[in-house]
Protein backbone atom coordinates (compact mmCIF):
# COMPACT_ATOMS: atom_id res chain seq x y z
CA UNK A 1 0.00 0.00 0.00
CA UNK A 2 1.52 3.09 -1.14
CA UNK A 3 1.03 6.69 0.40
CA UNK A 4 -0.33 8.16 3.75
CA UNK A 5 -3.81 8.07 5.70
CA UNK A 6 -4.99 11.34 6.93
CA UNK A 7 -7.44 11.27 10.28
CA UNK A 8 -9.34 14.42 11.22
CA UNK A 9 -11.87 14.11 14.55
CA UNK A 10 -14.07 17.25 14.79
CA UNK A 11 -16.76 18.03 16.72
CA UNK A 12 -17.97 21.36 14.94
CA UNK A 13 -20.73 19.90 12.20
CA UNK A 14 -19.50 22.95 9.85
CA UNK A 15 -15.86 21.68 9.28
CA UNK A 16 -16.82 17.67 8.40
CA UNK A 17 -16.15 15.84 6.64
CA UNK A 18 -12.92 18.39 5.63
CA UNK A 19 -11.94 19.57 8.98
CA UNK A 20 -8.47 20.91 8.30
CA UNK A 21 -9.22 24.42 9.08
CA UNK A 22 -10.81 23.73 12.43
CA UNK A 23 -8.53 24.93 14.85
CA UNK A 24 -9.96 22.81 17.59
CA UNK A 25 -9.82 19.15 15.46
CA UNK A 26 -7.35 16.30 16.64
CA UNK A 27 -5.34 15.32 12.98
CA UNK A 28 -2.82 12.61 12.27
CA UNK A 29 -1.42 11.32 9.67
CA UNK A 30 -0.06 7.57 9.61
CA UNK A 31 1.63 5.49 7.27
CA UNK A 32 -0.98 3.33 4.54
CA UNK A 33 -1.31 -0.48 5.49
CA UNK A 34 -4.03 -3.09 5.81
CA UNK A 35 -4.63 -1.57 8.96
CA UNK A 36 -3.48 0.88 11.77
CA UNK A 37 -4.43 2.42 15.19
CA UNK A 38 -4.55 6.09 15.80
CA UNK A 39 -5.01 7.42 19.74
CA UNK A 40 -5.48 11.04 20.66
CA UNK A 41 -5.15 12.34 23.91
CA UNK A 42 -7.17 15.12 25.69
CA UNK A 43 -10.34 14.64 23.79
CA UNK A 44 -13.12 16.49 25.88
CA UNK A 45 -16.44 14.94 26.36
CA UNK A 46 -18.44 15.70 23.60
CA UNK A 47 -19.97 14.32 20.17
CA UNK A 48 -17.35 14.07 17.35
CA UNK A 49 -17.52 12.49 13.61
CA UNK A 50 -13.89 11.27 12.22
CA UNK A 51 -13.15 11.62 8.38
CA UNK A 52 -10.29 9.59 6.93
CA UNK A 53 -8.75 9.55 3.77
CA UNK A 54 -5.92 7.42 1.97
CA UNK A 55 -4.04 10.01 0.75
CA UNK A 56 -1.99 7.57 -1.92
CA UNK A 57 -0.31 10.57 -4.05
CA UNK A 58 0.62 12.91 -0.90
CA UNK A 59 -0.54 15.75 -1.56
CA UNK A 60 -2.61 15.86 1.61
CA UNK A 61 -5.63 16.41 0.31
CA UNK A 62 -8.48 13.71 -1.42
CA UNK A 63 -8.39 13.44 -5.25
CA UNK A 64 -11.77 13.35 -7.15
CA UNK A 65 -12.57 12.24 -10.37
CA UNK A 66 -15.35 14.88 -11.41
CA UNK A 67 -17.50 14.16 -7.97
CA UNK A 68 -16.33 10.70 -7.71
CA UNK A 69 -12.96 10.02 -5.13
CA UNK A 70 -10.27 8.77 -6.39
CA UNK A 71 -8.54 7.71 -3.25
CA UNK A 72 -10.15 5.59 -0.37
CA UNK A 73 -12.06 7.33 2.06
CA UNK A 74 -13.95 6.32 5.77
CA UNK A 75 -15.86 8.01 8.43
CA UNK A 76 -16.38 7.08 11.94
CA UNK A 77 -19.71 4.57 12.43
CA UNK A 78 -19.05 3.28 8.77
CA UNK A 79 -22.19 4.88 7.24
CA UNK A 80 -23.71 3.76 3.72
CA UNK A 81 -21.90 6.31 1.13
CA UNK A 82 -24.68 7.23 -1.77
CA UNK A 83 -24.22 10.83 -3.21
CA UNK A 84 -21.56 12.94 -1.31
CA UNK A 85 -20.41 12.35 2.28
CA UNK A 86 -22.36 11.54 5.40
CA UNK A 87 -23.43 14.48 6.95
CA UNK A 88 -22.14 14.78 10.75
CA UNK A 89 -25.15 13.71 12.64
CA UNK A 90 -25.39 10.21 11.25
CA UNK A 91 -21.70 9.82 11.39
CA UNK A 92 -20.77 11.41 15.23
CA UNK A 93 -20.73 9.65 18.17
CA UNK A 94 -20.62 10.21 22.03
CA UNK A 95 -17.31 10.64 24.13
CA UNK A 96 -18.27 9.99 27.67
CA UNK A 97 -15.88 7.68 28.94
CA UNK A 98 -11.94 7.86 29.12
CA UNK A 99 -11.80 5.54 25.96
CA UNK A 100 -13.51 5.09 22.75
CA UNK A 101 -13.24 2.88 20.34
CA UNK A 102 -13.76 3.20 16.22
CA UNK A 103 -13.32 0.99 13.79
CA UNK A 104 -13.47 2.93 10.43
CA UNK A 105 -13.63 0.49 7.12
CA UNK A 106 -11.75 2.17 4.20
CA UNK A 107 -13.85 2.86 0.51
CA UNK A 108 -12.72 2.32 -2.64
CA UNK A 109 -15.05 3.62 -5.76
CA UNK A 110 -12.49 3.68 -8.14
């Protein structure tokens, strides 16, 4: 698996799926393999959606082919994908405990 996969946890609704200019997300990036584990620390209570993308050319952003993405893609709570991303409601879940647990399945559509 070639490239990098970006994570970005936000819990402002505006800034998701793309949360890089919310000054108050948790980001990471981590190397691209069958899988990986990503921990954040100081995470306040609070509802939160995570967007991830397999960023396979490294340019840190996701590639789309017209409105169709080119690179892999996942959100927190796996949601069906049918035109466009998931808004945040029906991918955000509930931090009320001192750990959480997501397991985020990578897309592929092309």
């Amino acid at each position: 698996m070639k490239g990098k996969v970006l994570v970005c946890v936000t819990a402002n609704p505006r800034f998701f799926p793309d949360c890089s200019k919310d000054s108050k997300s948790f980001r990471a990036t981590v190397p691209a393999r069958d899988s990986a584990q990503v921990s954040f620390r100081g995470v306040a209570q609070g509802t939160y959606a995570i967007a991830v993308i397999h960023d396979e050319n490294g340019n840190d952003k996701m590639d789309m082919a017209v409105f169709i993405p080119k690179e892999g893609f996942g959100f927190s709570r796996n949601p069906a994908i049918r035109t466009g991303p998931p808004k945040f409601k029906v991918a955000s879940f509930a931090i009320d405990a001192a750990e959480i647990s997501q397991r985020i399945k990578m897309k592929y559509m092309l």
